[in-house]
C-alpha atoms as a PDB file:
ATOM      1  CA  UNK A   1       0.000   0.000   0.000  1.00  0.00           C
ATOM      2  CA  UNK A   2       1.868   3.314  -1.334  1.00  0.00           C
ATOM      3  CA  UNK A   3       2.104   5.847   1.344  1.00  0.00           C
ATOM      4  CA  UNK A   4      -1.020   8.619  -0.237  1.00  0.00           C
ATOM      5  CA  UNK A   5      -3.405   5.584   0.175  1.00  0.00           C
ATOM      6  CA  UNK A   6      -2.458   4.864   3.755  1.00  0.00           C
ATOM      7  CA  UNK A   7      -2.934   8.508   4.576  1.00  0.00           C
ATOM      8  CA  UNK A   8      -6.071   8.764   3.120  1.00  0.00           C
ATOM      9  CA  UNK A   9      -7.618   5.766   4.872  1.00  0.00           C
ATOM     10  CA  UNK A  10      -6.225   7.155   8.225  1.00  0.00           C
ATOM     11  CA  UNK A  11      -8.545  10.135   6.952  1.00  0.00           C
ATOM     12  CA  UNK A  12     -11.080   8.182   6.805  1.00  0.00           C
ATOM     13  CA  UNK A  13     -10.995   7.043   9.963  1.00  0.00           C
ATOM     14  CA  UNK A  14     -10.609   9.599  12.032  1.00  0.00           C
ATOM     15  CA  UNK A  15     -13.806  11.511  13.848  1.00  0.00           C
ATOM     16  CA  UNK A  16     -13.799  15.112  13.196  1.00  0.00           C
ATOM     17  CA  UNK A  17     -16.201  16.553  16.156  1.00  0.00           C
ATOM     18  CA  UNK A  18     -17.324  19.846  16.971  1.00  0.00           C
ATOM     19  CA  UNK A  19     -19.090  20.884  20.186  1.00  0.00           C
ATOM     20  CA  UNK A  20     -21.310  23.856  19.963  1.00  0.00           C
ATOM     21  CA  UNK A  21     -22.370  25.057  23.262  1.00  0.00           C
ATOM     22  CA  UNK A  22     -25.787  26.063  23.101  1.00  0.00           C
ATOM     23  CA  UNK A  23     -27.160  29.495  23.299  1.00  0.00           C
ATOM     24  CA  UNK A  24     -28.410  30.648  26.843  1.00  0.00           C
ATOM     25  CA  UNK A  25     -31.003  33.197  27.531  1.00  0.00           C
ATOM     26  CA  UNK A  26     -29.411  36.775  28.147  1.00  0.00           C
ATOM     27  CA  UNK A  27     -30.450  39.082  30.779  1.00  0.00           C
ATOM     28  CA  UNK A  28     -31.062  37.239  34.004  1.00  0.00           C
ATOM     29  CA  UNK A  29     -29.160  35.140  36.443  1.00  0.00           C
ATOM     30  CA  UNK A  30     -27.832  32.253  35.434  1.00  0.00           C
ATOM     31  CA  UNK A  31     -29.885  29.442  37.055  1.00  0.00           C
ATOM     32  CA  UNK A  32     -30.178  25.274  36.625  1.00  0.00           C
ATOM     33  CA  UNK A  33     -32.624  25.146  34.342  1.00  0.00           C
ATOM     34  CA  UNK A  34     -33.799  24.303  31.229  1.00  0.00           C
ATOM     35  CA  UNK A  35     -34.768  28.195  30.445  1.00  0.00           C
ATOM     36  CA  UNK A  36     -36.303  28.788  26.512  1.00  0.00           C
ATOM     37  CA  UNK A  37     -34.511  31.300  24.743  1.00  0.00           C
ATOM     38  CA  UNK A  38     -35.194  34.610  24.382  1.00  0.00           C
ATOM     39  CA  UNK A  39     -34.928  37.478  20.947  1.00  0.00           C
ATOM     40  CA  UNK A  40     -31.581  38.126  21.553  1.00  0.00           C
ATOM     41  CA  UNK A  41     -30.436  34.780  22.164  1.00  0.00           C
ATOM     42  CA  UNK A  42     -31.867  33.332  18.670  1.00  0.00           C
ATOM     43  CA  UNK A  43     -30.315  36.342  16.972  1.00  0.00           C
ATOM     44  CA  UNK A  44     -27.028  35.499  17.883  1.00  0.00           C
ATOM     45  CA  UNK A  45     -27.682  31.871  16.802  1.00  0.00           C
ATOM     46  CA  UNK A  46     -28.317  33.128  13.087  1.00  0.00           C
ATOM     47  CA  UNK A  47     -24.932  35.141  13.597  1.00  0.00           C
ATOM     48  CA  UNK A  48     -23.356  32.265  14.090  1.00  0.00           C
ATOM     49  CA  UNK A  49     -25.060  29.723  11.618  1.00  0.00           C
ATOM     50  CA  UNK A  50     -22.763  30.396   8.126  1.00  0.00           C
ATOM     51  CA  UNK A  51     -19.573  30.066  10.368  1.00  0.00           C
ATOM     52  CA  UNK A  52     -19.985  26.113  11.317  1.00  0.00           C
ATOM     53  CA  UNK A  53     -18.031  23.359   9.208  1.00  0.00           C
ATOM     54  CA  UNK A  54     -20.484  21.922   6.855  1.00  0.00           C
ATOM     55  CA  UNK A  55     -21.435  17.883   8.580  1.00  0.00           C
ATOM     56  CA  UNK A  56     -22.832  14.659   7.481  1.00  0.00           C
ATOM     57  CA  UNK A  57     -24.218  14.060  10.597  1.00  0.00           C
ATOM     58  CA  UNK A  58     -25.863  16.863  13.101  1.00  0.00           C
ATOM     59  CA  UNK A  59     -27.143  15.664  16.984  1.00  0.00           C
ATOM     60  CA  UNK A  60     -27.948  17.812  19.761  1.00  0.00           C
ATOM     61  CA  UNK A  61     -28.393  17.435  23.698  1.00  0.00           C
ATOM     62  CA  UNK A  62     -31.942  16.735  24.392  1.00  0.00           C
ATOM     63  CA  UNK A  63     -33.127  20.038  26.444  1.00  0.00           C
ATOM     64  CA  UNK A  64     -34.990  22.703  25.029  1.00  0.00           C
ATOM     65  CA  UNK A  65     -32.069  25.450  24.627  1.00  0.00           C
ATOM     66  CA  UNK A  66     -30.241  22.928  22.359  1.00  0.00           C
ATOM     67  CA  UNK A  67     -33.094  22.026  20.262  1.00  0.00           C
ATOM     68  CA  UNK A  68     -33.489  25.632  19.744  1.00  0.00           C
ATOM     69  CA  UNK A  69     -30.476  26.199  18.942  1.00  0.00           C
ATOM     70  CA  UNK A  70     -30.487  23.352  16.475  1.00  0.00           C
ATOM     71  CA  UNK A  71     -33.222  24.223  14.802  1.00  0.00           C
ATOM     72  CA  UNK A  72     -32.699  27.921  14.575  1.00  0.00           C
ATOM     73  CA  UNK A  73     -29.575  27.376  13.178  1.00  0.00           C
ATOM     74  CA  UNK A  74     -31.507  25.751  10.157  1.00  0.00           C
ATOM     75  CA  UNK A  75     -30.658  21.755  10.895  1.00  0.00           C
ATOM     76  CA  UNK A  76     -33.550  19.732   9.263  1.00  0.00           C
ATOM     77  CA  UNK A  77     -32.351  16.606  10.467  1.00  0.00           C
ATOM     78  CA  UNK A  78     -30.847  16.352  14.057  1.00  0.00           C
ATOM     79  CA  UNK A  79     -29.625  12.956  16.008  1.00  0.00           C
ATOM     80  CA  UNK A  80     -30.859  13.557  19.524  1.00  0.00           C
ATOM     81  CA  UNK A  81     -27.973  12.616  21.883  1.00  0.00           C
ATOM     82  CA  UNK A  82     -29.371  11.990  25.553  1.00  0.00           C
ATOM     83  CA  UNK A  83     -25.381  11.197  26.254  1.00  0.00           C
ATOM     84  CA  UNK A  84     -24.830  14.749  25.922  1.00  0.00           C
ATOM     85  CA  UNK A  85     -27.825  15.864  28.175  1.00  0.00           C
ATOM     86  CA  UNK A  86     -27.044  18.557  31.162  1.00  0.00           C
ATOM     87  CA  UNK A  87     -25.600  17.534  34.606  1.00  0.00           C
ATOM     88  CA  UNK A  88     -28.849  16.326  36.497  1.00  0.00           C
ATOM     89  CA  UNK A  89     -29.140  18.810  39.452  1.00  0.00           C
ATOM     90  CA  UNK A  90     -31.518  17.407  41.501  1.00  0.00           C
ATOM     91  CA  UNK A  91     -32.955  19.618  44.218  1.00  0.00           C
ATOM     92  CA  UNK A  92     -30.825  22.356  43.211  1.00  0.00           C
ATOM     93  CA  UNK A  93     -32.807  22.557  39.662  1.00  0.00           C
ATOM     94  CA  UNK A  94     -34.457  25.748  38.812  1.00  0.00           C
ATOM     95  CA  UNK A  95     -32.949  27.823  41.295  1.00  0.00           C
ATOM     96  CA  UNK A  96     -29.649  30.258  40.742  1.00  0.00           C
ATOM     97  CA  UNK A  97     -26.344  29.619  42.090  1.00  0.00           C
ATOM     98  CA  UNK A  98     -26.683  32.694  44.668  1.00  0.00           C
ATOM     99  CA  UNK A  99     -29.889  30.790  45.920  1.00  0.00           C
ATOM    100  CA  UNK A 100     -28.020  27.329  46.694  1.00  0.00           C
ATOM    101  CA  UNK A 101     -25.177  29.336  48.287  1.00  0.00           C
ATOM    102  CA  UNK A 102     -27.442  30.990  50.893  1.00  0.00           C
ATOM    103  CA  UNK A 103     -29.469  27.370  51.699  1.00  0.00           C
ATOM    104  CA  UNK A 104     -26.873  24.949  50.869  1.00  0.00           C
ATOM    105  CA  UNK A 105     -23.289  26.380  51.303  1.00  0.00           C
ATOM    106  CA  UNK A 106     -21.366  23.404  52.790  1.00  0.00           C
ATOM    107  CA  UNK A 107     -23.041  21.457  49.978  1.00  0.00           C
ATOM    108  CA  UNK A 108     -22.062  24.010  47.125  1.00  0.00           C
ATOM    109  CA  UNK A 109     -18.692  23.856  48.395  1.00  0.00           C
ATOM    110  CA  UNK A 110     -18.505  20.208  48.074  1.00  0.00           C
ATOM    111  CA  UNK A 111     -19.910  20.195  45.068  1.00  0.00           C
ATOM    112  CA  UNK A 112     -17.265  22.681  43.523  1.00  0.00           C
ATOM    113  CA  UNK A 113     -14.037  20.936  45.377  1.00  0.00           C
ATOM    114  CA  UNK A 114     -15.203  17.430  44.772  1.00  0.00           C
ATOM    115  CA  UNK A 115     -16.089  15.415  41.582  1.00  0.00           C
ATOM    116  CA  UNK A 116     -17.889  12.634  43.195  1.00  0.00           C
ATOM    117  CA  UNK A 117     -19.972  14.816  45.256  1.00  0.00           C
ATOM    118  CA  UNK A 118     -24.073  14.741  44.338  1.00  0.00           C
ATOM    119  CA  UNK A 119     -25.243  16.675  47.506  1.00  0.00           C
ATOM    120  CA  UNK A 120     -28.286  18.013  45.295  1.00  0.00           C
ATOM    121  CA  UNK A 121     -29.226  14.117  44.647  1.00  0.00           C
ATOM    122  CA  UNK A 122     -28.773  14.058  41.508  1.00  0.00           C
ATOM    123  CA  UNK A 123     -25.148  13.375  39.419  1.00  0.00           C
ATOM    124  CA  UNK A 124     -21.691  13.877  40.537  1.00  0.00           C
ATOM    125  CA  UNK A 125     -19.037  15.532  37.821  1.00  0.00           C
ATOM    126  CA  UNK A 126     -17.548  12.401  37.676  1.00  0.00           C
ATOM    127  CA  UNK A 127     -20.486  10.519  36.185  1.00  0.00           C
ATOM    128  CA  UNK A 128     -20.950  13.552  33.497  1.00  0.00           C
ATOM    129  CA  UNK A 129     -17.292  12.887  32.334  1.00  0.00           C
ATOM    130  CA  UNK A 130     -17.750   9.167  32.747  1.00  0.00           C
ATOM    131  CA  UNK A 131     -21.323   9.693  30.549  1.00  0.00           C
ATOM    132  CA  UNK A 132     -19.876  12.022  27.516  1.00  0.00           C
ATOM    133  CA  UNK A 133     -16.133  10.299  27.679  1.00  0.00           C
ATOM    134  CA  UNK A 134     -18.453   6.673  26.724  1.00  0.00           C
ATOM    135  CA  UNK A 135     -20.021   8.812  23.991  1.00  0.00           C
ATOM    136  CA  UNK A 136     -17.091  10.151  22.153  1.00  0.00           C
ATOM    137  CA  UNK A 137     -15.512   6.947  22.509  1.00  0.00           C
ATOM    138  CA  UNK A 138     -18.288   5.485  21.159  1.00  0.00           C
ATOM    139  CA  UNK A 139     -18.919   7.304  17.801  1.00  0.00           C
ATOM    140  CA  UNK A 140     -17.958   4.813  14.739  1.00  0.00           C
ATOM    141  CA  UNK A 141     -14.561   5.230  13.330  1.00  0.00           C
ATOM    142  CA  UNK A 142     -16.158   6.227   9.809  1.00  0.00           C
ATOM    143  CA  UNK A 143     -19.172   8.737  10.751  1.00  0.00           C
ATOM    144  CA  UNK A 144     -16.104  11.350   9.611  1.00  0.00           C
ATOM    145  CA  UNK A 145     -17.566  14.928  10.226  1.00  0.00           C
ATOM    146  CA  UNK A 146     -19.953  15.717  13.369  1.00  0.00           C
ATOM    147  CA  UNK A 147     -21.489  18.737  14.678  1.00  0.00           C
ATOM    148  CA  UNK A 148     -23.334  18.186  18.344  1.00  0.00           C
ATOM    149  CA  UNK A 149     -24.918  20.866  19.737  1.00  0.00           C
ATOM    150  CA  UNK A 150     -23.767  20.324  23.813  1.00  0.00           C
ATOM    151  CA  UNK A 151     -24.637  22.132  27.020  1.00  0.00           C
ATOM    152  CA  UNK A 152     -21.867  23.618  28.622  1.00  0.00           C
ATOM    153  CA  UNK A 153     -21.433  20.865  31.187  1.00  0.00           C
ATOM    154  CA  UNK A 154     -21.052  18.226  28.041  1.00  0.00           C
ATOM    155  CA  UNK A 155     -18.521  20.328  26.558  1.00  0.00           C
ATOM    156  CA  UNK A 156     -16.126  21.012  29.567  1.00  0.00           C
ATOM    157  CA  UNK A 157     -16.723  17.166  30.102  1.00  0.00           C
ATOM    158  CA  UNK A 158     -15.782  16.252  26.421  1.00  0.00           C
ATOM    159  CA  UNK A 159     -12.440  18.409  27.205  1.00  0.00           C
ATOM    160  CA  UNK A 160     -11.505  16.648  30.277  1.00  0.00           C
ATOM    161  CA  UNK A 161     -11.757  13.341  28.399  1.00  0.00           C
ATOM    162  CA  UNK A 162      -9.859  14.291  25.179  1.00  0.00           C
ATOM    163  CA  UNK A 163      -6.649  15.753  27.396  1.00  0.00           C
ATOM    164  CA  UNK A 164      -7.287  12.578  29.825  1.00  0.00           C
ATOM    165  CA  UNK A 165      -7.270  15.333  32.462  1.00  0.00           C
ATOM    166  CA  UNK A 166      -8.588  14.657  36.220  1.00  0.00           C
ATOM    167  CA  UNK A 167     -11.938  15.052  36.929  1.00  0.00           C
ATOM    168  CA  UNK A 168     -11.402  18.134  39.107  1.00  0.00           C
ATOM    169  CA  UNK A 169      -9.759  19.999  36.082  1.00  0.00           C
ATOM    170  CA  UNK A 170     -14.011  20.504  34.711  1.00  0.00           C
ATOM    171  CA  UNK A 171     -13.954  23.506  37.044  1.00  0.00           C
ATOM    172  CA  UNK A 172     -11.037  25.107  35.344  1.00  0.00           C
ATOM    173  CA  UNK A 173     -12.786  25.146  31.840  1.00  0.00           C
ATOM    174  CA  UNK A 174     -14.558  27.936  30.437  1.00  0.00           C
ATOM    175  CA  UNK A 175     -17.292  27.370  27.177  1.00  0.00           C
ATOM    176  CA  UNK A 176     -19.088  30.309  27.070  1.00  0.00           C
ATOM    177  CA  UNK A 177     -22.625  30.149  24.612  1.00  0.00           C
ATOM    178  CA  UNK A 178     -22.093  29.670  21.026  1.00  0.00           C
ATOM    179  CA  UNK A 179     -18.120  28.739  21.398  1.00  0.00           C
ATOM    180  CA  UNK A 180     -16.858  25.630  19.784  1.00  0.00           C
ATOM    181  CA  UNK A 181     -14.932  22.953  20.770  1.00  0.00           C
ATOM    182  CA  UNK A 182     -13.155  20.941  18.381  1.00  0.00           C
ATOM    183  CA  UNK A 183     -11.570  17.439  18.557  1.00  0.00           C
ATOM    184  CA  UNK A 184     -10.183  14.516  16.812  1.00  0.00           C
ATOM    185  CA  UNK A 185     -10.321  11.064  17.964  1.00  0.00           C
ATOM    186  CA  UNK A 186      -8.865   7.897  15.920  1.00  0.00           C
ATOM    187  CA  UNK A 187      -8.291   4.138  17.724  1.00  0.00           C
ATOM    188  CA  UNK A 188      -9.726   5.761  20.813  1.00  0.00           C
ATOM    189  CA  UNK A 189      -7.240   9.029  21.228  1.00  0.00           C
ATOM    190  CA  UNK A 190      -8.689  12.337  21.332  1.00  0.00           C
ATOM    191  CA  UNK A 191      -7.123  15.811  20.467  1.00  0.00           C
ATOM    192  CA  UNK A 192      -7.925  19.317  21.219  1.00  0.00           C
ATOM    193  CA  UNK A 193      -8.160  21.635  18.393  1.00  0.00           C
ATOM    194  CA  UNK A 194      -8.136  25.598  18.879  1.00  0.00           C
ATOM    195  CA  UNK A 195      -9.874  26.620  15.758  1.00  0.00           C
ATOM    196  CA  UNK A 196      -8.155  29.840  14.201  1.00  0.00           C
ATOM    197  CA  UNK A 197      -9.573  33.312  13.329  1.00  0.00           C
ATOM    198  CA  UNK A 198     -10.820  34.036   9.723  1.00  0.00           C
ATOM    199  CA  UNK A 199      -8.156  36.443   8.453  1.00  0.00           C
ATOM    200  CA  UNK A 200      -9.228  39.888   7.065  1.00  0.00           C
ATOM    201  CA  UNK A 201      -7.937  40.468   3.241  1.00  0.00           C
ATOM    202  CA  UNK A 202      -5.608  43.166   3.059  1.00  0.00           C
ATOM    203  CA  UNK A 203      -7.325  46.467   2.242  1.00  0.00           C
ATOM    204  CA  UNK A 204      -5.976  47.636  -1.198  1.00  0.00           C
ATOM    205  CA  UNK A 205      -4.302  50.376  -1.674  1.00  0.00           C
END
């Protein structure tokens, strides 16, 4: 086998993936919940939409901000991925951060120090990296391009497993709404790629 054939079957096989977070509602404080999105959020979805590598295959987190965000950025047919579904806050759900902190404090604080720790009753960090690390590893070597539109919980998770970082290093990663992360995975290896900037053509003179 000459070496241009080899390369292009290694191609072939590897999983091009990128994470969209979804859009969040603007405006109000940020809460656990599964919030619709607002005017302003949608409009920066359509900002976005041209800018995403085209994919044969498009899936989404289950909740209702992804599916919005899915579908308002045109997708006509979308995988739903309950893999990629938000941590499951339990008691905490629907209430703010501030909230918990004034009812629950020792809680919150072992929440945020420990992965394993569920004090809301519902899932420890570790079993949202454990859940989304089985999905990546689990997408066929051929499906070739992907586009999954994540929460941000999914895509901090997805980062933790691709740098086979500890489970306490989710706290130290930022996704804002609407950013990307990209990855590559072959023969069950995963790497991080920072997409670049679109550069500006020269203005003439």
């Amino acid at each position: 086998m000459n070496r241009s054939r080899r390369l292009d079957e290694r191609a072939r096989m590897t999983v091009r993936l990128t994470l969209l977070c979804a859009a969040a509602r603007t405006g109000r404080a940020v809460r656990f919940a599964d919030d619709a999105l607002d005017e302003r959020a949608l409009h920066r979805v359509r900002a976005v939409a041209g800018t995403l590598p085209r994919a044969a295959t498009h899936c989404t987190a289950p909740s209702r901000r992804c599916t919005e965000t899915a579908r308002t950025l045109g997708w006509e047919s979308v995988t739903p991925q309950p893999a990629l579904r938000d941590l499951d806050m339990g008691s905490w759900y629907g209430r703010t951060l501030d909230e918990v902190a004034a009812t629950d404090a020792s809680g919150l604080a072992a929440w945020l120090s420990d992965p394993q720790a569920a004090p809301h009753g519902g899932e420890s960090v570790a079993q949202l990296c454990d859940r989304v690390a089985g999905w990546l590893d689990a997408l066929p070597s051929d499906v070739g391009r992907v586009v999954a539109v994540v929460e941000q919980a999914a895509a901090r998770a997805a980062v933790v497993h691709a740098l086979a970082a500890p489970h306490q290093a989710f706290w130290r990663i930022d996704v804002p709404p609407l950013s990307t992360v990209e990855l590559t995975g072959r023969s069950g290896r995963w790497n991080l790629r920072m997409a670049e900037l679109p550069v500006s053509p020269r203005p003439s003179r």
